[in-house]
Protein backbone atom coordinates (compact mmCIF):
# COMPACT_ATOMS: atom_id res chain seq x y z
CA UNK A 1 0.00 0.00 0.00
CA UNK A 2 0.95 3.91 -0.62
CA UNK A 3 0.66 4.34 3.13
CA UNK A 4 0.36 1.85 6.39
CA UNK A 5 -0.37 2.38 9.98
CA UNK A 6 2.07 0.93 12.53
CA UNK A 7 0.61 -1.08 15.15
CA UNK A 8 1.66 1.06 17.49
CA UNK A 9 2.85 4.53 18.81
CA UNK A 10 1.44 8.18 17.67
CA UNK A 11 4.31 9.26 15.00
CA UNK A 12 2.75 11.54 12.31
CA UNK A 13 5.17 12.32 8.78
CA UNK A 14 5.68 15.79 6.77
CA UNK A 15 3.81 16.33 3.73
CA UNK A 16 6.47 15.01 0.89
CA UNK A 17 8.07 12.25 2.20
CA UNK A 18 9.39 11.21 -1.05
CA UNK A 19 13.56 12.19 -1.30
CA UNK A 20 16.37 10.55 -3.08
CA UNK A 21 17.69 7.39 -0.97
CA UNK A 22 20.95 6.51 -2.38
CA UNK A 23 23.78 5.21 -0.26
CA UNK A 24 25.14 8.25 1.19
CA UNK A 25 25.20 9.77 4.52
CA UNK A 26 22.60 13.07 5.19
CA UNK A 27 24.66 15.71 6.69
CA UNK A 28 23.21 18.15 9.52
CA UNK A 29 23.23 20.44 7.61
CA UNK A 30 20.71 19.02 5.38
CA UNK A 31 18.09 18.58 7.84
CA UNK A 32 19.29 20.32 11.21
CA UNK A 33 20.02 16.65 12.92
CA UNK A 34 22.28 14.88 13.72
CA UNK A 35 24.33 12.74 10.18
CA UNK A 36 22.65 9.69 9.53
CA UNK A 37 24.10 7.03 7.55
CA UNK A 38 21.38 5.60 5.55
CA UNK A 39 23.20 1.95 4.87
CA UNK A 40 22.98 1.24 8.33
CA UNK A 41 19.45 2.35 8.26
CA UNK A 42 18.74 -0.10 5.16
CA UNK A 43 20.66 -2.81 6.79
CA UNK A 44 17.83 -2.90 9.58
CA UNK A 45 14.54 -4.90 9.80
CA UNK A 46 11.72 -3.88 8.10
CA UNK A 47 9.74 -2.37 11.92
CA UNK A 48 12.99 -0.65 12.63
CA UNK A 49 13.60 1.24 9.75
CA UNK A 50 9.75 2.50 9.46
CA UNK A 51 10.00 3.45 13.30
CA UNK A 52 13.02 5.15 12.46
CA UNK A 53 11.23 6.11 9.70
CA UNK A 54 8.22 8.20 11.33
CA UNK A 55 10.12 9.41 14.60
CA UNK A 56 12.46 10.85 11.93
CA UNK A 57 9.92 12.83 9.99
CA UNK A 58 7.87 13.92 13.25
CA UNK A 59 10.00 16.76 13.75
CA UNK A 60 8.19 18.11 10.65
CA UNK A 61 4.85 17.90 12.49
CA UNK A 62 3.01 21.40 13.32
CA UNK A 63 1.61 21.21 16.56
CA UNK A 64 -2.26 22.19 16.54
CA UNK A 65 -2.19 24.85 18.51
CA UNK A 66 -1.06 26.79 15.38
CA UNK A 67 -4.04 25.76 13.77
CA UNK A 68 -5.23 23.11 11.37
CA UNK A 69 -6.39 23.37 7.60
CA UNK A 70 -10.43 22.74 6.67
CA UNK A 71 -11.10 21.05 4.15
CA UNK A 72 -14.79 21.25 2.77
CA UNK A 73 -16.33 19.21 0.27
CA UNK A 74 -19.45 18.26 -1.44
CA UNK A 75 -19.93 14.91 -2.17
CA UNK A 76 -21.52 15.01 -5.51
CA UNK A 77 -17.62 17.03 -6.66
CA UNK A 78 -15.76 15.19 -4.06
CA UNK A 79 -12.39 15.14 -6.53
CA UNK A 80 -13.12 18.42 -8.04
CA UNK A 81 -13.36 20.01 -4.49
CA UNK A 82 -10.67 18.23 -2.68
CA UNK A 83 -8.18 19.08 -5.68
CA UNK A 84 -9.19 22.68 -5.44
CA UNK A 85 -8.93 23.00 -1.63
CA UNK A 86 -5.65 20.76 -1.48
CA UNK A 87 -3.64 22.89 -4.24
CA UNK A 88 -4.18 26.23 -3.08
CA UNK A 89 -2.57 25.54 0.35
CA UNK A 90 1.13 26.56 1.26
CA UNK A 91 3.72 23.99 1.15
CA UNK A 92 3.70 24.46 5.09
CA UNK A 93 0.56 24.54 5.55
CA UNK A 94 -0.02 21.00 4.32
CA UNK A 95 2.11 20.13 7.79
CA UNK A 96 -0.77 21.34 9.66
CA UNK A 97 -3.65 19.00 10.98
CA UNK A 98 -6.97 18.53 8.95
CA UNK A 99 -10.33 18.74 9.87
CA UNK A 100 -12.88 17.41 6.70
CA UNK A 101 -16.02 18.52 6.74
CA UNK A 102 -18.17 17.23 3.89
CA UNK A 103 -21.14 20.22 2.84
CA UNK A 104 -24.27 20.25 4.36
CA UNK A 105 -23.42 17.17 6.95
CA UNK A 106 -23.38 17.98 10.91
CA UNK A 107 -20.72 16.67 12.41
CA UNK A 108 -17.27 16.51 13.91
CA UNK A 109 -13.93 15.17 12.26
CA UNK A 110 -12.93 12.92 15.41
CA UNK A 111 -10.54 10.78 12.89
CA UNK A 112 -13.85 9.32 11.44
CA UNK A 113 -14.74 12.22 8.52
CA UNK A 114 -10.97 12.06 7.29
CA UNK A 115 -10.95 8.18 7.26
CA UNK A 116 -13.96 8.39 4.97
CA UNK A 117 -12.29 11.65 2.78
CA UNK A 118 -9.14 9.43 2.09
CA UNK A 119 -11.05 6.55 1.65
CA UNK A 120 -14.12 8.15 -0.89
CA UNK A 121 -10.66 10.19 -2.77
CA UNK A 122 -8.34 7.39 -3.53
CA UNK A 123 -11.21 5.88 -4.67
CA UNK A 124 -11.91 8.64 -6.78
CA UNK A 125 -8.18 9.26 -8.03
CA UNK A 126 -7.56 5.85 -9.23
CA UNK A 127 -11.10 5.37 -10.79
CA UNK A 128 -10.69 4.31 -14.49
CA UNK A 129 -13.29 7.12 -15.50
CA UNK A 130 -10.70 9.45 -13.79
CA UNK A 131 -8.23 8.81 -16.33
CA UNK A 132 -5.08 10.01 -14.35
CA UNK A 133 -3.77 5.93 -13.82
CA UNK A 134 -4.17 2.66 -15.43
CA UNK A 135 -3.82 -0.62 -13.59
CA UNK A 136 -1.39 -3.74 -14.54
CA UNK A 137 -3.13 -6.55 -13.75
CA UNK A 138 -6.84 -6.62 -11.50
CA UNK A 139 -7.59 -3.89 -9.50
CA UNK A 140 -7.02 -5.84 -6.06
CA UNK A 141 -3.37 -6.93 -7.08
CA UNK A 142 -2.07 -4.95 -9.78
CA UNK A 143 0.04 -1.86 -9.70
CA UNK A 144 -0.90 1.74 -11.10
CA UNK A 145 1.08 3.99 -13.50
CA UNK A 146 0.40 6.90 -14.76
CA UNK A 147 -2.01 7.21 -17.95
CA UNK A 148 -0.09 7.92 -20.68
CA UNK A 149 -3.24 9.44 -22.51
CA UNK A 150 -4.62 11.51 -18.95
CA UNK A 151 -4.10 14.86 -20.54
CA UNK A 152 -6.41 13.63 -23.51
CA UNK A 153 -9.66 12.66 -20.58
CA UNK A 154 -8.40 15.76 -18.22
CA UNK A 155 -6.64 19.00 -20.08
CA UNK A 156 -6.17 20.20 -16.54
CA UNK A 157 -4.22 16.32 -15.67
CA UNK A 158 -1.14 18.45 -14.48
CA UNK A 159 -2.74 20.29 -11.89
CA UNK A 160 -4.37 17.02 -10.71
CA UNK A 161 -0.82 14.69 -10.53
CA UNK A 162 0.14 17.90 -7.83
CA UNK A 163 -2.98 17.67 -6.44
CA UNK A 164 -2.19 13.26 -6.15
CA UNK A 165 1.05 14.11 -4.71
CA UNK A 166 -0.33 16.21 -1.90
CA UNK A 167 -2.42 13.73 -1.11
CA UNK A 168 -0.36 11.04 -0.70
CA UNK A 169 1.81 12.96 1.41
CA UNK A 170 -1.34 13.61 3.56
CA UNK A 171 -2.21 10.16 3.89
CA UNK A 172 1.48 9.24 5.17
CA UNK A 173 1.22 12.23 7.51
CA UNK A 174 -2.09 10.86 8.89
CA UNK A 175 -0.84 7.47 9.42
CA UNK A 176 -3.92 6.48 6.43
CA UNK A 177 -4.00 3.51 4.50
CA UNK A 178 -4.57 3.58 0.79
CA UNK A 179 -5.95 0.57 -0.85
CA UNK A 180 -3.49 1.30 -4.06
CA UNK A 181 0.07 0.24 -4.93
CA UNK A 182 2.36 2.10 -7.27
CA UNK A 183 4.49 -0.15 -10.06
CA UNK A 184 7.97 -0.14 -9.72
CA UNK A 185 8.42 2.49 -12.52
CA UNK A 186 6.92 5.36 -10.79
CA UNK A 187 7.78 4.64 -7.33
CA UNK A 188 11.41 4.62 -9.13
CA UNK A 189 10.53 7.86 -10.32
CA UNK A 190 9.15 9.66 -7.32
CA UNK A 191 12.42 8.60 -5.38
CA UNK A 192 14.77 10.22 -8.68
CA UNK A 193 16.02 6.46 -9.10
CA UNK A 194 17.22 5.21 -12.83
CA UNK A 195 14.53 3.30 -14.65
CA UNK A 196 15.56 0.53 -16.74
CA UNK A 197 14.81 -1.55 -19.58
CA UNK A 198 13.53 -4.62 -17.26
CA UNK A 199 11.09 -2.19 -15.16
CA UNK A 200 8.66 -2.13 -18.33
CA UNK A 201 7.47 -6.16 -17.27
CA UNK A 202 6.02 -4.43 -14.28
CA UNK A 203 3.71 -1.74 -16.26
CA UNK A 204 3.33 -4.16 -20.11
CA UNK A 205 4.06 -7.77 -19.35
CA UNK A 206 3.51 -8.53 -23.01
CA UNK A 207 5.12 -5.78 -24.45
CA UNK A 208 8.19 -6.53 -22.23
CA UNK A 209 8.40 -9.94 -24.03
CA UNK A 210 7.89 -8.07 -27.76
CA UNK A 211 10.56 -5.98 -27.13
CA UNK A 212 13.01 -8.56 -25.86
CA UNK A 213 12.24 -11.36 -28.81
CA UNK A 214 13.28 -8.00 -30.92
CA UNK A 215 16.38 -7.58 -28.91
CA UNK A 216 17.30 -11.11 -29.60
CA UNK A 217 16.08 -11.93 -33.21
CA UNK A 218 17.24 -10.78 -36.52
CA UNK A 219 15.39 -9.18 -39.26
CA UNK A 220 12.79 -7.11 -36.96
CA UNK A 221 12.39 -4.17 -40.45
CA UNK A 222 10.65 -7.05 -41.92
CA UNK A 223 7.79 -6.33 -38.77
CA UNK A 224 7.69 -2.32 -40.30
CA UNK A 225 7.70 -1.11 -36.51
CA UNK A 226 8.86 2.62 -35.93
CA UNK A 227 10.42 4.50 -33.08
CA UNK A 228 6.91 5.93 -32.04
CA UNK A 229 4.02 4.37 -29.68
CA UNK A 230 0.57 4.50 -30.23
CA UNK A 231 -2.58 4.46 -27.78
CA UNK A 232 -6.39 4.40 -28.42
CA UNK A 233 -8.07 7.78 -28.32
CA UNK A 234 -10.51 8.91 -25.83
CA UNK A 235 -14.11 8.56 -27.01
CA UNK A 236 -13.87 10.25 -30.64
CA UNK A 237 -10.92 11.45 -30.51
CA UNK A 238 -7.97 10.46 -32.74
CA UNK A 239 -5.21 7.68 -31.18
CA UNK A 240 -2.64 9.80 -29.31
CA UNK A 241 1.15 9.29 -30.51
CA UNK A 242 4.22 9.97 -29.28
CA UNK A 243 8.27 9.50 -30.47
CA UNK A 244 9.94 7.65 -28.71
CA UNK A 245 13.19 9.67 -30.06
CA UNK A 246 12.82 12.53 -31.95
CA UNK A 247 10.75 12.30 -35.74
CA UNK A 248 10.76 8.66 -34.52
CA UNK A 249 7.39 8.09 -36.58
CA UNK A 250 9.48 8.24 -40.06
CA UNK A 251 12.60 6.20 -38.33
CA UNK A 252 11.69 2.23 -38.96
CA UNK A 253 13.39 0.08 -36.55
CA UNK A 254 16.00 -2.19 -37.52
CA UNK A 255 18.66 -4.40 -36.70
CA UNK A 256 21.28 -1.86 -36.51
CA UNK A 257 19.55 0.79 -34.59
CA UNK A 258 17.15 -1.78 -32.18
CA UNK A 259 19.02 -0.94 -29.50
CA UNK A 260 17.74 2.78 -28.94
């Protein structure tokens, strides 16, 4: 899952808890602390390093007597609501506590109304109808990646990956579970780690195999492929295309050049 609640203890997380994590030691001077050396911290058990983990990014925590952030929403625009609210906060701000309150409802956020927010949103986000991710494999155990075609269902499908990110970051900061699991790619990405060639099995099982069989067999310009991908348009729309190197849609793909 994105985010998990430990058993035990009350440690709450920043808002972007997403950094780099190569091998290297974080200075104080980085983050006011003491230096941590993070291969000792990856050499520990999995409890230890997420204790180490939270208690770490506590320190970020604003305490709530200087404030909190409301969050209002009607249900009927839950996403459309909850992206506008979310996005026009302050980076610091989004260290603050939140108390939901859904339009029109009585009632007081005791834990329950923001359960229900995170719950009703993620739901929401990772919809198919949403268009921002698709899903390798069934929704239950497969792995979302972005949409490759999301700004062709949303024009606005920039705003709304910030608007993901801030959630996220919310959800690990609340200690909240979401019922969704990033492929490798992307969580790759979000951590500023190299993708490679063998991280495409874990979005296109099938097009992982195409591409190796081309890798290894001769004689692939008889198969008239290009250096440019293709995916099904939205509703009437026309296919959307993209080159995969540049005027890659008048480069066939050969032998000799495969290996780009």
């Amino acid at each position: 899952n994105i985010a998990t609640r430990p058993q035990q203890g009350n440690y709450n997380v920043p808002q972007s808890p997403f950094s780099q994590t190569s091998q290297r030691s974080i200075s104080p001077a980085e983050n006011g602390a003491e230096e941590v050396d993070l291969s000792t911290i990856a050499a520990m058990t999995y409890r230890s390093k997420l204790l180490w983990f939270l208690d770490r990014l506590s320190e970020f925590q604003v305490v709530p007597t200087e404030g909190y952030i409301k969050i209002e929403v009607r249900r009927n625009r839950l996403l459309e609501d909850s992206h506008s609210v979310l996005t026009q906060f302050q980076a610091d701000d989004l260290h603050k506590y939140m108390r939901i309150e859904f339009h029109g409802e009585p009632g007081i956020d005791a834990g329950g109304l923001e359960r229900e927010w995170f719950a009703l949103v993620a739901d929401a986000i990772f919809a198919p109808e949403t268009g921002l991710f698709t899903c390798s494999g069934s929704e239950a155990l497969g792995s979302y990646h972005i949409n490759p075609t999301s700004g062709a269902r949303n024009p606005n499908h920039l705003s709304y990956f910030k608007f993901v990110g801030r959630f996220i970051g919310k959800a690990i900061l609340g200690q909240q579970s979401i019922e969704a699991n990033f492929s490798v790619p992307l969580r790759k990405q979000i951590l500023s780690m190299p993708v490679t060639f063998s991280d495409l099995e874990f979005v296109d099982e099938e097009l992982f195999r195409n591409l190796v069989w081309l890798k290894e067999n001769d004689n692939v310009s008889n198969l008239m492929l290009f250096f440019s991908i293709s995916y099904p348009g939205v509703g009437d729309q026309p296919p959307v295309e993209y080159d995969l190197i540049p005027g890659g849609a008048d480069i066939p793909v050969t032998d000799e050049n495969k290996e780009e």
